[in-house]
Protein backbone atom coordinates (compact mmCIF):
# COMPACT_ATOMS: atom_id res chain seq x y z
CA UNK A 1 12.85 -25.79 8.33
CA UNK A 2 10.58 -22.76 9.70
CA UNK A 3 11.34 -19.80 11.32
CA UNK A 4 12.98 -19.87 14.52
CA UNK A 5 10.30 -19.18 16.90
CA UNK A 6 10.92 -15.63 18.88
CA UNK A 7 9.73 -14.89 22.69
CA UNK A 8 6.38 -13.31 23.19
CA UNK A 9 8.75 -10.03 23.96
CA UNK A 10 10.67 -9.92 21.05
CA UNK A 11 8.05 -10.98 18.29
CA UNK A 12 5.96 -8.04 19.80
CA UNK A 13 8.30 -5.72 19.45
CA UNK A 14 8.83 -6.72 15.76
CA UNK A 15 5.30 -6.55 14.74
CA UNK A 16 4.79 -3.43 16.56
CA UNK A 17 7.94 -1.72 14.73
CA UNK A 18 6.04 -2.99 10.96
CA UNK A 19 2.85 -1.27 12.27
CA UNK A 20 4.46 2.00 14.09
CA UNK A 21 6.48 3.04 10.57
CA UNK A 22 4.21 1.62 8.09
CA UNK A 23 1.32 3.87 9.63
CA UNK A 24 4.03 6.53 10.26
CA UNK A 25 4.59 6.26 6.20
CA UNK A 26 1.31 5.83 4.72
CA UNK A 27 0.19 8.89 6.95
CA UNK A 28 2.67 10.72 4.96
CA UNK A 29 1.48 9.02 1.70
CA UNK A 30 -2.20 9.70 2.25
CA UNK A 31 -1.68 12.87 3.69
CA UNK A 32 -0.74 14.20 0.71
CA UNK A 33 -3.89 12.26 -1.90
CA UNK A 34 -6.56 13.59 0.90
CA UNK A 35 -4.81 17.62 0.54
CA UNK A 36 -4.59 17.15 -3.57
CA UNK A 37 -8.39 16.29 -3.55
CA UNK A 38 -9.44 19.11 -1.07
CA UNK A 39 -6.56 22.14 -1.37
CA UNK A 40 -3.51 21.62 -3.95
CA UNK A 41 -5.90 22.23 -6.83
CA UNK A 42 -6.38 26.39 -5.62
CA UNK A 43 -2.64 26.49 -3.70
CA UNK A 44 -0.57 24.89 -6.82
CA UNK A 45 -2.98 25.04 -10.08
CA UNK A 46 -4.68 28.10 -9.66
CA UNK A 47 -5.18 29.36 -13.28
CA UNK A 48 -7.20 26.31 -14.40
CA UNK A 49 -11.10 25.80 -13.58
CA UNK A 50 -12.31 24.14 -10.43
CA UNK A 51 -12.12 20.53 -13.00
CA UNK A 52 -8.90 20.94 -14.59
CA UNK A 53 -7.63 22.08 -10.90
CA UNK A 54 -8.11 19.03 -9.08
CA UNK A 55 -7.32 16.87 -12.37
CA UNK A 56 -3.74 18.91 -11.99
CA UNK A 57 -3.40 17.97 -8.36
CA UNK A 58 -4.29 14.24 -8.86
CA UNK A 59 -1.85 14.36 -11.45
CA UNK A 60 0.88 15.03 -9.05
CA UNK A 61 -0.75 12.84 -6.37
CA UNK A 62 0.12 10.00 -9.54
CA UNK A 63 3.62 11.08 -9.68
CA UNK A 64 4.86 9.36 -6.47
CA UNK A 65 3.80 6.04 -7.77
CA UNK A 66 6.09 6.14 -10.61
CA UNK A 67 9.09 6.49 -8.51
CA UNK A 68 7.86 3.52 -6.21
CA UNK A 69 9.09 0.92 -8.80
CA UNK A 70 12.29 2.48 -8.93
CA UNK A 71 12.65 2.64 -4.77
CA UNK A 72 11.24 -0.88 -5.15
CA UNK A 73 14.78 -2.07 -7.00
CA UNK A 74 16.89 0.17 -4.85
CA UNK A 75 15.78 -0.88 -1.70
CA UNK A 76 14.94 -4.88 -2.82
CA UNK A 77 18.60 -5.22 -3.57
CA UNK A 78 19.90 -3.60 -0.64
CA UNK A 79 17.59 -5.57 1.50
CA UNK A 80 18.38 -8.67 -0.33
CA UNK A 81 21.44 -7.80 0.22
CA UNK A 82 22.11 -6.15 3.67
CA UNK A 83 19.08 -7.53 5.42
CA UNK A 84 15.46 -5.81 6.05
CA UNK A 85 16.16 -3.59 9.02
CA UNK A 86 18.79 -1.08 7.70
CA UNK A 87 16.49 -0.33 4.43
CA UNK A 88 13.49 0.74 6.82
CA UNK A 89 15.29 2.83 8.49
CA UNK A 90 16.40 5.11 5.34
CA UNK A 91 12.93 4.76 3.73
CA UNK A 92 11.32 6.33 7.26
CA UNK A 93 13.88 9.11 7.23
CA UNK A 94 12.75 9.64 3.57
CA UNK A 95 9.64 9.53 3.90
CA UNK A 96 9.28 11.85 6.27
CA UNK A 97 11.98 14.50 5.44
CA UNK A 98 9.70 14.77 2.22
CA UNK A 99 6.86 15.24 3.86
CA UNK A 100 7.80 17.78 6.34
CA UNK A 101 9.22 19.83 3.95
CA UNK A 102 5.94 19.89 1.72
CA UNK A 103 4.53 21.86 4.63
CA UNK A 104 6.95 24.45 4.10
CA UNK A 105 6.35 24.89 0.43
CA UNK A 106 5.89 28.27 -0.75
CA UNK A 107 2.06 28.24 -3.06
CA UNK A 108 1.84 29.65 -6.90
CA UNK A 109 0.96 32.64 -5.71
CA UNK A 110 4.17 33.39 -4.00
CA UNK A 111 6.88 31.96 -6.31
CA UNK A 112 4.79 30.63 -9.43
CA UNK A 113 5.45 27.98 -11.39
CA UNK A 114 8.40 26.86 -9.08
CA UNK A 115 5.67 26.02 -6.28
CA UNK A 116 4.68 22.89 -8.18
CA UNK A 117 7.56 21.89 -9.60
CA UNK A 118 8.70 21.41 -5.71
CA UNK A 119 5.74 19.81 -4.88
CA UNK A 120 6.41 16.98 -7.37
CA UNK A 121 9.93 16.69 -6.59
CA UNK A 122 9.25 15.84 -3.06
CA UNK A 123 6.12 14.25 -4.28
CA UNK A 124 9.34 11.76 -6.05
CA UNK A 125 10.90 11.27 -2.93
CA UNK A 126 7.84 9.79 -1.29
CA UNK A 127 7.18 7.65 -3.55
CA UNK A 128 10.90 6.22 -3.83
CA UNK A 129 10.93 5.84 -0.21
CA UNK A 130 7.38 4.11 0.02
CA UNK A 131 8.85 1.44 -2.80
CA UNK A 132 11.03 0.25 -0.31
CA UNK A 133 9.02 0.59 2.91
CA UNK A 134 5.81 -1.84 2.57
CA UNK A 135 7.97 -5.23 0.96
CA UNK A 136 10.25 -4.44 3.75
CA UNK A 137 7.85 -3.90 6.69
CA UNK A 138 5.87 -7.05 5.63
CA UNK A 139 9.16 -9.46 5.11
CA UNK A 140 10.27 -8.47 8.43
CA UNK A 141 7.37 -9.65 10.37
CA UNK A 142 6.68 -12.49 8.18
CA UNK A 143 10.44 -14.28 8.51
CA UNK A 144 10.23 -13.79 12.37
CA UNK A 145 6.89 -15.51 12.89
CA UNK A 146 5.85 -18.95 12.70
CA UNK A 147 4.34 -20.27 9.21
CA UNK A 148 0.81 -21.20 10.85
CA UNK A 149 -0.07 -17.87 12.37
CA UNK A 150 2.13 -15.79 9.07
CA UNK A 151 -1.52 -14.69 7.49
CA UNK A 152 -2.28 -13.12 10.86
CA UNK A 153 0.69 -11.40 11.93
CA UNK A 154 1.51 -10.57 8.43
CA UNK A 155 -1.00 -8.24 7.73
CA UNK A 156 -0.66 -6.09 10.95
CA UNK A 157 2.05 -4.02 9.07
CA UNK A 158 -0.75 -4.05 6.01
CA UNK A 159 -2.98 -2.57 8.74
CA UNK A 160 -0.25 0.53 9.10
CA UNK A 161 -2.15 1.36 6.00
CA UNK A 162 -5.62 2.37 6.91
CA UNK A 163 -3.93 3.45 10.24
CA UNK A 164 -2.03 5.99 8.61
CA UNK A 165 -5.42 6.78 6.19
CA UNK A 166 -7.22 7.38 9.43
CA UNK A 167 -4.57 9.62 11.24
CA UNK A 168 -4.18 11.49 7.93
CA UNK A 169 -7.87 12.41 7.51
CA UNK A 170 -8.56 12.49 11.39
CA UNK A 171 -5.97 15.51 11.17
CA UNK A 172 -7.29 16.92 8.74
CA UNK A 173 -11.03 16.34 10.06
CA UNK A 174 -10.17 18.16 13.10
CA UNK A 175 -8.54 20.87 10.89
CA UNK A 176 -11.33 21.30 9.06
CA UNK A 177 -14.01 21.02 11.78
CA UNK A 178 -12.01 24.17 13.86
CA UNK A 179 -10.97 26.18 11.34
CA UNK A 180 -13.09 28.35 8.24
CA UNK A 181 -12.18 27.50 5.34
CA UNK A 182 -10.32 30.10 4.30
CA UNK A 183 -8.05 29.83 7.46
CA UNK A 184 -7.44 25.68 6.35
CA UNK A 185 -6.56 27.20 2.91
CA UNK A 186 -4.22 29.73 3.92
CA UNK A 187 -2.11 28.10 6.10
CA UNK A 188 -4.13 25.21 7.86
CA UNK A 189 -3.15 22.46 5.42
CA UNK A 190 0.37 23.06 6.25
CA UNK A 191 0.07 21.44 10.27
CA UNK A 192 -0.49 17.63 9.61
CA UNK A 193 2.51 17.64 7.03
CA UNK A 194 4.61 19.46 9.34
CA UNK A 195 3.56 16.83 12.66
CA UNK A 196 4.83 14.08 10.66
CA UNK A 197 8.64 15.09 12.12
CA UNK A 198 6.85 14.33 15.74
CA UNK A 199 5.66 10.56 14.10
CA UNK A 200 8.82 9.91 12.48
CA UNK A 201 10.62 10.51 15.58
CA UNK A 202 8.50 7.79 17.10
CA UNK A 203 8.76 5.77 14.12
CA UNK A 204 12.45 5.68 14.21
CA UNK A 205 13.05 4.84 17.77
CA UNK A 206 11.02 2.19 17.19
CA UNK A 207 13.03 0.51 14.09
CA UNK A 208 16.26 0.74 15.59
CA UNK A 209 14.97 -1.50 18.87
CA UNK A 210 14.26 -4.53 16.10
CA UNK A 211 16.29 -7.24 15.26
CA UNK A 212 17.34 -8.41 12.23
CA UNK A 213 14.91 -10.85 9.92
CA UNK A 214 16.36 -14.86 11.33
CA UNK A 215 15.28 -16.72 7.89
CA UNK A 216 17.36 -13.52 6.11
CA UNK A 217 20.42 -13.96 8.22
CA UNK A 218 20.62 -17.85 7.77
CA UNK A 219 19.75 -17.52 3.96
CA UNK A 220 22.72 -14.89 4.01
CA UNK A 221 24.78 -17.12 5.38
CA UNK A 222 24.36 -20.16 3.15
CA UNK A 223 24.74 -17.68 0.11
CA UNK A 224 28.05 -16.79 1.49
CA UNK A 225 29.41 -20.26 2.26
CA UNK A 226 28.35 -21.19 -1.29
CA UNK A 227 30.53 -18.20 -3.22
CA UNK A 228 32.99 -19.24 -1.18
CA UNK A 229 33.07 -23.08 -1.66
CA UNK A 230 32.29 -22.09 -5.47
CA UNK A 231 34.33 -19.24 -6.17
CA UNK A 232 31.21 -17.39 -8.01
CA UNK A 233 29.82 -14.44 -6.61
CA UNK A 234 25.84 -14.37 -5.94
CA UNK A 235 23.77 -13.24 -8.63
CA UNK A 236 22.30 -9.62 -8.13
CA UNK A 237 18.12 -10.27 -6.85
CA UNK A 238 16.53 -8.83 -9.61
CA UNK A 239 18.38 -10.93 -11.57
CA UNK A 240 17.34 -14.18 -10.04
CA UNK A 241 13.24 -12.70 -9.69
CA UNK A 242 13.54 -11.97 -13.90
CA UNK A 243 14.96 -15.56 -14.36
CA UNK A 244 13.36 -17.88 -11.68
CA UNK A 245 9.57 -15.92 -10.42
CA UNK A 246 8.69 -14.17 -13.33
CA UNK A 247 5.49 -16.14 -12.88
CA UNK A 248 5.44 -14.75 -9.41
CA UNK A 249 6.10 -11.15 -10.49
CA UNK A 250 2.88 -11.06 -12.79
CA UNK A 251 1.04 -13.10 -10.24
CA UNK A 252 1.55 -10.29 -7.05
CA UNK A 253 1.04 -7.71 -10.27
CA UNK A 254 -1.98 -9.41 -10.71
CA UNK A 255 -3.41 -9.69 -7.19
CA UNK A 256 -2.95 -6.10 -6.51
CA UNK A 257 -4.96 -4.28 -9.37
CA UNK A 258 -8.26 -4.37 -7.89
CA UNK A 259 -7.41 -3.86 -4.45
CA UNK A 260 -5.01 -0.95 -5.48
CA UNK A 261 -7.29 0.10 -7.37
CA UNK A 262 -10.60 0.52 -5.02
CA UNK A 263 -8.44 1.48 -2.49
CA UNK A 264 -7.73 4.94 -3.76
CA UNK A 265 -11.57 5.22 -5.05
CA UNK A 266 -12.66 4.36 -1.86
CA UNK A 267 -10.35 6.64 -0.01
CA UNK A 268 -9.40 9.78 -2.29
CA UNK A 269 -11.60 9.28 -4.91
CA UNK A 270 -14.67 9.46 -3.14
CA UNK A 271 -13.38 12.84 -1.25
CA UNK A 272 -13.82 14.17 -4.57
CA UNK A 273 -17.01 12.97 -5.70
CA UNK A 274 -19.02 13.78 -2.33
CA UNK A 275 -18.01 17.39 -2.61
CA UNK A 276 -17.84 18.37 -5.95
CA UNK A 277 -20.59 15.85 -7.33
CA UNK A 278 -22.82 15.88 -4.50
CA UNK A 279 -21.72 19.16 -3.44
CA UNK A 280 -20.90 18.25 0.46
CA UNK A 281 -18.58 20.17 2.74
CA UNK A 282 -15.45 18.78 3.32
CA UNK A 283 -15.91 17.83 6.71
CA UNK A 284 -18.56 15.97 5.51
CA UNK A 285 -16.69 13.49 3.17
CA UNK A 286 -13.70 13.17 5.60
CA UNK A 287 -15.73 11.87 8.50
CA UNK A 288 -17.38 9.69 6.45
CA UNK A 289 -13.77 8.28 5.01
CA UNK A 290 -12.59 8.02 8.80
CA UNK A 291 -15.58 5.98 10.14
CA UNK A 292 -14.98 3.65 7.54
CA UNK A 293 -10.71 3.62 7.78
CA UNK A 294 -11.58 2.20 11.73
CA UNK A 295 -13.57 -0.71 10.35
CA UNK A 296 -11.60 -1.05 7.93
CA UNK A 297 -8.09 -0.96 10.29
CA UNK A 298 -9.71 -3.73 12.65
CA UNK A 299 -11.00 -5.98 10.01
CA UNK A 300 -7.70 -6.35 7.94
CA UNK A 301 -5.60 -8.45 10.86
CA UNK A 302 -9.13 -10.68 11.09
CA UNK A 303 -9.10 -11.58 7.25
CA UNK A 304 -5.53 -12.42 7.56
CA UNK A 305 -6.01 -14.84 10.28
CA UNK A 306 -8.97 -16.18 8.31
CA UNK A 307 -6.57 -16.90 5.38
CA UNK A 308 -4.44 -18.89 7.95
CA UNK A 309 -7.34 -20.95 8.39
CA UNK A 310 -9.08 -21.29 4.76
CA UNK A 311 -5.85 -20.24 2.45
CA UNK A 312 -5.09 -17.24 1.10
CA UNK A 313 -6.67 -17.70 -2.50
CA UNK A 314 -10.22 -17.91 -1.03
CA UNK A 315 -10.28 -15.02 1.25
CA UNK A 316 -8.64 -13.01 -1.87
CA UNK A 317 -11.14 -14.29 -4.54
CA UNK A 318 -14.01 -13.30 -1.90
CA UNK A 319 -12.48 -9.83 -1.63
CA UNK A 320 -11.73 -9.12 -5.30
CA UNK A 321 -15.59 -10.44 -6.98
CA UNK A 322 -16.84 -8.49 -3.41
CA UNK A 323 -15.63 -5.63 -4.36
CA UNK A 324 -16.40 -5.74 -8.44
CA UNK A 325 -19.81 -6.27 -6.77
CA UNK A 326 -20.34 -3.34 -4.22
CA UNK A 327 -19.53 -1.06 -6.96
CA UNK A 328 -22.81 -1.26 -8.32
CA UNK A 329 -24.16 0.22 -5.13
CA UNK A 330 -21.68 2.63 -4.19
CA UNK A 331 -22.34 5.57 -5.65
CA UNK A 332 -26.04 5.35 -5.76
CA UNK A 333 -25.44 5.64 -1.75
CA UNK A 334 -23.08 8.51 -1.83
CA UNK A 335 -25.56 10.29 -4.42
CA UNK A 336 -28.40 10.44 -1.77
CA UNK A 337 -26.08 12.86 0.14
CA UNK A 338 -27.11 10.84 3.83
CA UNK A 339 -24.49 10.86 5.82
CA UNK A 340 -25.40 6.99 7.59
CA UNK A 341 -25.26 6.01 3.72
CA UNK A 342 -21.85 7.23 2.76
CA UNK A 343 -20.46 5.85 5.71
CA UNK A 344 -21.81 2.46 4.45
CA UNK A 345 -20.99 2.66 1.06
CA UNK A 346 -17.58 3.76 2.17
CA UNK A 347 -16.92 0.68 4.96
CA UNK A 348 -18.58 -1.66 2.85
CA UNK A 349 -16.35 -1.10 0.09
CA UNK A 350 -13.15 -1.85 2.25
CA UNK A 351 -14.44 -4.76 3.67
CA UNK A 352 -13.83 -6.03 0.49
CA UNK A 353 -10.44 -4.42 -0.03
CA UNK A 354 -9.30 -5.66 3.10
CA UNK A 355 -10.14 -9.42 2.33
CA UNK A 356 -7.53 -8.56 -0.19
CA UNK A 357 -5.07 -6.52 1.86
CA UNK A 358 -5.20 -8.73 5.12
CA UNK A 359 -4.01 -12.04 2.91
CA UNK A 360 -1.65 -10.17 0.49
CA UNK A 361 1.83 -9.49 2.67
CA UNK A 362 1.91 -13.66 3.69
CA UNK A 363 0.29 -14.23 -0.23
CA UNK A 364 3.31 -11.98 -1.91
CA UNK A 365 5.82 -13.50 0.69
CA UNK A 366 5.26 -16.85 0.29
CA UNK A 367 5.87 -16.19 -3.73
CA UNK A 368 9.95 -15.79 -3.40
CA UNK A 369 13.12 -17.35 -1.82
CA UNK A 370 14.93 -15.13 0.73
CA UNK A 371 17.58 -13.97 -1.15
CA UNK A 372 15.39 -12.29 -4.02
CA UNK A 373 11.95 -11.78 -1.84
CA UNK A 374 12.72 -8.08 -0.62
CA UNK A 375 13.25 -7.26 -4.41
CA UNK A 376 10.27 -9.93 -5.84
CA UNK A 377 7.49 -8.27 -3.22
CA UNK A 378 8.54 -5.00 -4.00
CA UNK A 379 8.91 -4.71 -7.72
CA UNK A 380 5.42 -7.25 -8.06
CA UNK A 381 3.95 -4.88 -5.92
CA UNK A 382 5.36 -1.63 -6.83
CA UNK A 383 4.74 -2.19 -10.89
CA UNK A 384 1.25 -2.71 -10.15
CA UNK A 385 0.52 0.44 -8.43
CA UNK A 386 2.30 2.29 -11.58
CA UNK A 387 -0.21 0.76 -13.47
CA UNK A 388 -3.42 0.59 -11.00
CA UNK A 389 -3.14 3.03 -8.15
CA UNK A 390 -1.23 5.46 -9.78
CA UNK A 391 -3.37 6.03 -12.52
CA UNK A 392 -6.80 5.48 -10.20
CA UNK A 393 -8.09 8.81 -9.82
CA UNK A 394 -7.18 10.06 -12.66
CA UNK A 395 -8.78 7.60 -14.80
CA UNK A 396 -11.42 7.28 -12.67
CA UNK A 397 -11.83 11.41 -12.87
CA UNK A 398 -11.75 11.16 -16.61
CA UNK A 399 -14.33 8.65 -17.09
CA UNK A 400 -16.39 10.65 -15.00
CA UNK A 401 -16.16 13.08 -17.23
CA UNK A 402 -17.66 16.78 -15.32
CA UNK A 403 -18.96 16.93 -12.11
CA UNK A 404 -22.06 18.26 -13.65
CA UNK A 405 -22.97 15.58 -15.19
CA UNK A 406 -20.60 12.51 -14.63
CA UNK A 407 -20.78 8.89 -15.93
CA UNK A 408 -20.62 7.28 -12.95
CA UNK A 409 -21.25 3.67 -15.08
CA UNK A 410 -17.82 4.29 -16.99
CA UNK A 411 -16.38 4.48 -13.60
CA UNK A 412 -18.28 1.50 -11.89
CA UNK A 413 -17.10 -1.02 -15.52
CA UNK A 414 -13.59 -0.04 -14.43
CA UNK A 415 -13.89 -1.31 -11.02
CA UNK A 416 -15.17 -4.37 -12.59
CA UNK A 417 -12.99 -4.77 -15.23
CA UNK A 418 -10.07 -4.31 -12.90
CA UNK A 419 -11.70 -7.23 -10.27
CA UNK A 420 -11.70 -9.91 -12.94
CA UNK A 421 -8.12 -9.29 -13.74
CA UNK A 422 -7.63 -9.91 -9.68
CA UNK A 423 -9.41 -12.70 -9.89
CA UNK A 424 -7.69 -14.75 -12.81
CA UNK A 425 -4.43 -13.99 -11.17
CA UNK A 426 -4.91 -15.42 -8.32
CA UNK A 427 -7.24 -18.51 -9.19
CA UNK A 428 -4.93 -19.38 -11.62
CA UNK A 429 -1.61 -19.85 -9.47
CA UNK A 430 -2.77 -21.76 -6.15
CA UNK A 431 -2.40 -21.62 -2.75
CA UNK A 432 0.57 -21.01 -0.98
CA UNK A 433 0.15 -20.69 2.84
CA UNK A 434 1.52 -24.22 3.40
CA UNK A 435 5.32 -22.59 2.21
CA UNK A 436 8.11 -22.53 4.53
CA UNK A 437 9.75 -19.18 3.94
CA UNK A 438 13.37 -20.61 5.18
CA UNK A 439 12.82 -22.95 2.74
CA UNK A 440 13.47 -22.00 -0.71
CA UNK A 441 13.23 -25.26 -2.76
CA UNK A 442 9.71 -24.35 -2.12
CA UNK A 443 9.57 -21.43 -4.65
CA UNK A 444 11.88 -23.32 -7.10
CA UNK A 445 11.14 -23.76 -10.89
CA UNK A 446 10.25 -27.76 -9.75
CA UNK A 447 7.85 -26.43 -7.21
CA UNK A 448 6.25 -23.74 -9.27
CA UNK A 449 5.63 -26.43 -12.12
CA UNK A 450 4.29 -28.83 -9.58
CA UNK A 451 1.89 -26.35 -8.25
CA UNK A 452 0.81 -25.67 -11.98
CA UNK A 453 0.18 -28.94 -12.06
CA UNK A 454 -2.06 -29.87 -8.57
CA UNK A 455 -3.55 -26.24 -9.21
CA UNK A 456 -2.55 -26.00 -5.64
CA UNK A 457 1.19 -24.26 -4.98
CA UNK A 458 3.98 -26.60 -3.59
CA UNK A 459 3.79 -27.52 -0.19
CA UNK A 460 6.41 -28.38 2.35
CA UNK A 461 6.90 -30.12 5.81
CA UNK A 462 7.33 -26.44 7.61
CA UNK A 463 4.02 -25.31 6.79
């Protein structure tokens, strides 16, 4: 049995709620990677060099990933628990508390060493809160819809991401445009963090108008008629994801390296390199970023209806060797210092990503049964980015070496390297978008072995 089919009205509002506080979050996410490339380095880390600076402030940038796998478990069980709606809520207020108040922060040279040790406790609190935020966003929209269209609908909340890259460094674009330098420095930075209260305001009201997730509420049913009939109470979800998708887990951990991975080259990365390498103004790199985020926000809902209509494993194998690829020819473009040419190397580049993004919220989805799926997308997704986006620009910083004279091949093997791991993962498991998510004999250890088998994941009537 599929999803019950929701009016025109209702469905809307759904998918509009995903999109309105995923954008609302990854604004605050990516709000703070764009200010660690271009101002935390002086503001928090001012004793080291202009290298050792920015390697600081990426460092910190990495510290809200490791408390994403954490927020992942929190808010899985909960939301395998109490349903999908509640848990977005708290993440949004979260998020955004964190991020308001990192506008306030006081720099080193006011109260020292205490200036970054704030920064990375509220840099904790967005990443705990952004844990539970996308598996939530994406389930939401996904058990409302109908199974044909899921690819499609699915990855509008995946779009919240560039949406939110876009407002993030449009902000800051403007910032930089109006202001000297020194004035952004001083106190400039400070006024996107501080508008996010405005967003989550919006974000909010938005949430609270949604109903609950249909496949969730009958699956929460059934699980309580069973410990009743039984007398056994249901097993806690990260339980049942350890015993019965542990496949699953490595498979979503899989998927997401290379696409986590460019992602934050493409994005944060690259703010780096164009002005420090290729010594470019700021204004420069961040309008070449935010040409690119608008492609790449249309594109993402187009490959996710083109995985409704080819699969998701072929629209995610074309975006992971794509991008393993453009590598090659990415920074040779930014190194000419043309403006036309960064903008392509940028867009090109998440193209690519998004033929991996668009497919990935129905792809991770259609992995787990409803009672473990809020805490199976999250953790598979979440323990990824510990070990790919997290890590991203700091490796990728490292490899490079100096900005005086980097090794930009070190940095273009790890793309690769991390695009072939993408690509066994997900050739190796089989498709999926033929999976009724109300449904979940589908995911079953008999289904996952008969998938093995076929090399094409179980299928069922819903589909």
């Amino acid at each position: 049995m599929s999803a019950p089919a929701q009016t025109g009205t209702r469905f809307g509002r759904v998918v509009g709620a995903s999109i309105v506080g995923t954008t609302v979050e990854w604004y605050d996410f990516f709000l703070y990677g764009s200010a660690a490339a271009l101002v935390f380095g002086p503001l928090f880390f001012p004793e080291s060099d202009d290298f050792v600076g920015v390697l600081a402030a990426f460092a910190t940038y990495a510290v809200g990933f490791f408390a994403r796998p954490v927020g992942a478990l929190v808010f899985g069980h909960f939301g395998d628990r109490l349903g999908r709606k509640k848990l977005l809520v708290v993440s949004l207020l979260m998020m955004g508390g964190a991020t308001f108040l990192i506008g306030l922060l006081p720099t080193y040279g006011s109260v020292g060493v205490l200036a970054p040790v704030l920064l990375i406790a509220l840099r904790l609190v967005q990443g705990f809160a952004l844990g539970g935020e996308w598996g939530g966003a994406v389930l939401i929209v996904s058990e409302h819809g109908r199974p044909e269209h899921r690819g499609f609908w699915a990855s509008w909340p995946q779009a919240g991401a560039p949406a939110g890259n876009l407002l993030a460094t449009g902000v800051l674009a403007a910032l930089a445009a109006f202001q000297s330098d020194a004035a952004f420095e001083a106190w400039g930075w400070r006024i996107p963090f501080l508008l996010s209260a405005v967003l989550i305001l919006v974000g909010l009201w938005v949430r609270l108008s949604v109903s609950e997730s249909p496949v969730f509420l009958a699956a929460q049913r059934a699980a309580e008629a069973q410990a009743a009939a039984t007398g056994r109470a249901e097993k806690a979800p990260i339980v049942t994801v350890l015993t019965r998708y542990r496949r699953e887990v490595l498979t979503a951990m899989g998927a997401r390296i290379a696409e986590n991975v460019s992602f934050y080259l493409l994005t944060a990365f690259s703010l780096t390199y164009l002005t420090n390498v290729v010594g470019l103004d700021s204004s420069f790199a961040l309008n070449a970023v935010l040409l690119a985020s608008v492609v790449h926000l249309v594109t993402i809902p187009l490959w996710g209806h083109l995985s409704d209509r080819l699969g998701r494993r072929p629209v995610y194998l074309l975006g992971a060797t794509g991008i393993g690829a453009w590598a090659f020819a990415f920074f040779p473009l930014l190194d000419t210092g043309r403006f036309a040419l960064a903008v392509v190397a940028v867009t090109v580049g998440l193209l690519f990503h998004g033929a991996m993004y668009g497919p990935q919220a129905a792809f991770f989805s259609e992995l787990f049964g409803t009672k473990a799926r809020y805490t199976g997308v999250s953790v598979g997704a979440q323990l990824s980015s510990l070990v790919a986006g997290a890590p991203a620009p700091l490796i990728a910083l490292a490899l490079l070496g100096s900005f005086d004279a980097p090794n930009v091949t070190a940095v273009v093997l790890y793309v690769v390297g991390c695009a072939v791991v993408t690509l066994l993962a997900v050739w190796t498991y089989g498709e999926t978008s033929r999976r009724d998510l109300a449904d979940d004999a589908a995911t079953d250890a008999a289904g996952r072995a008969d998938g093995a088998a076929t090399g094409a994941g179980p299928r069922t009537a819903g589909g």
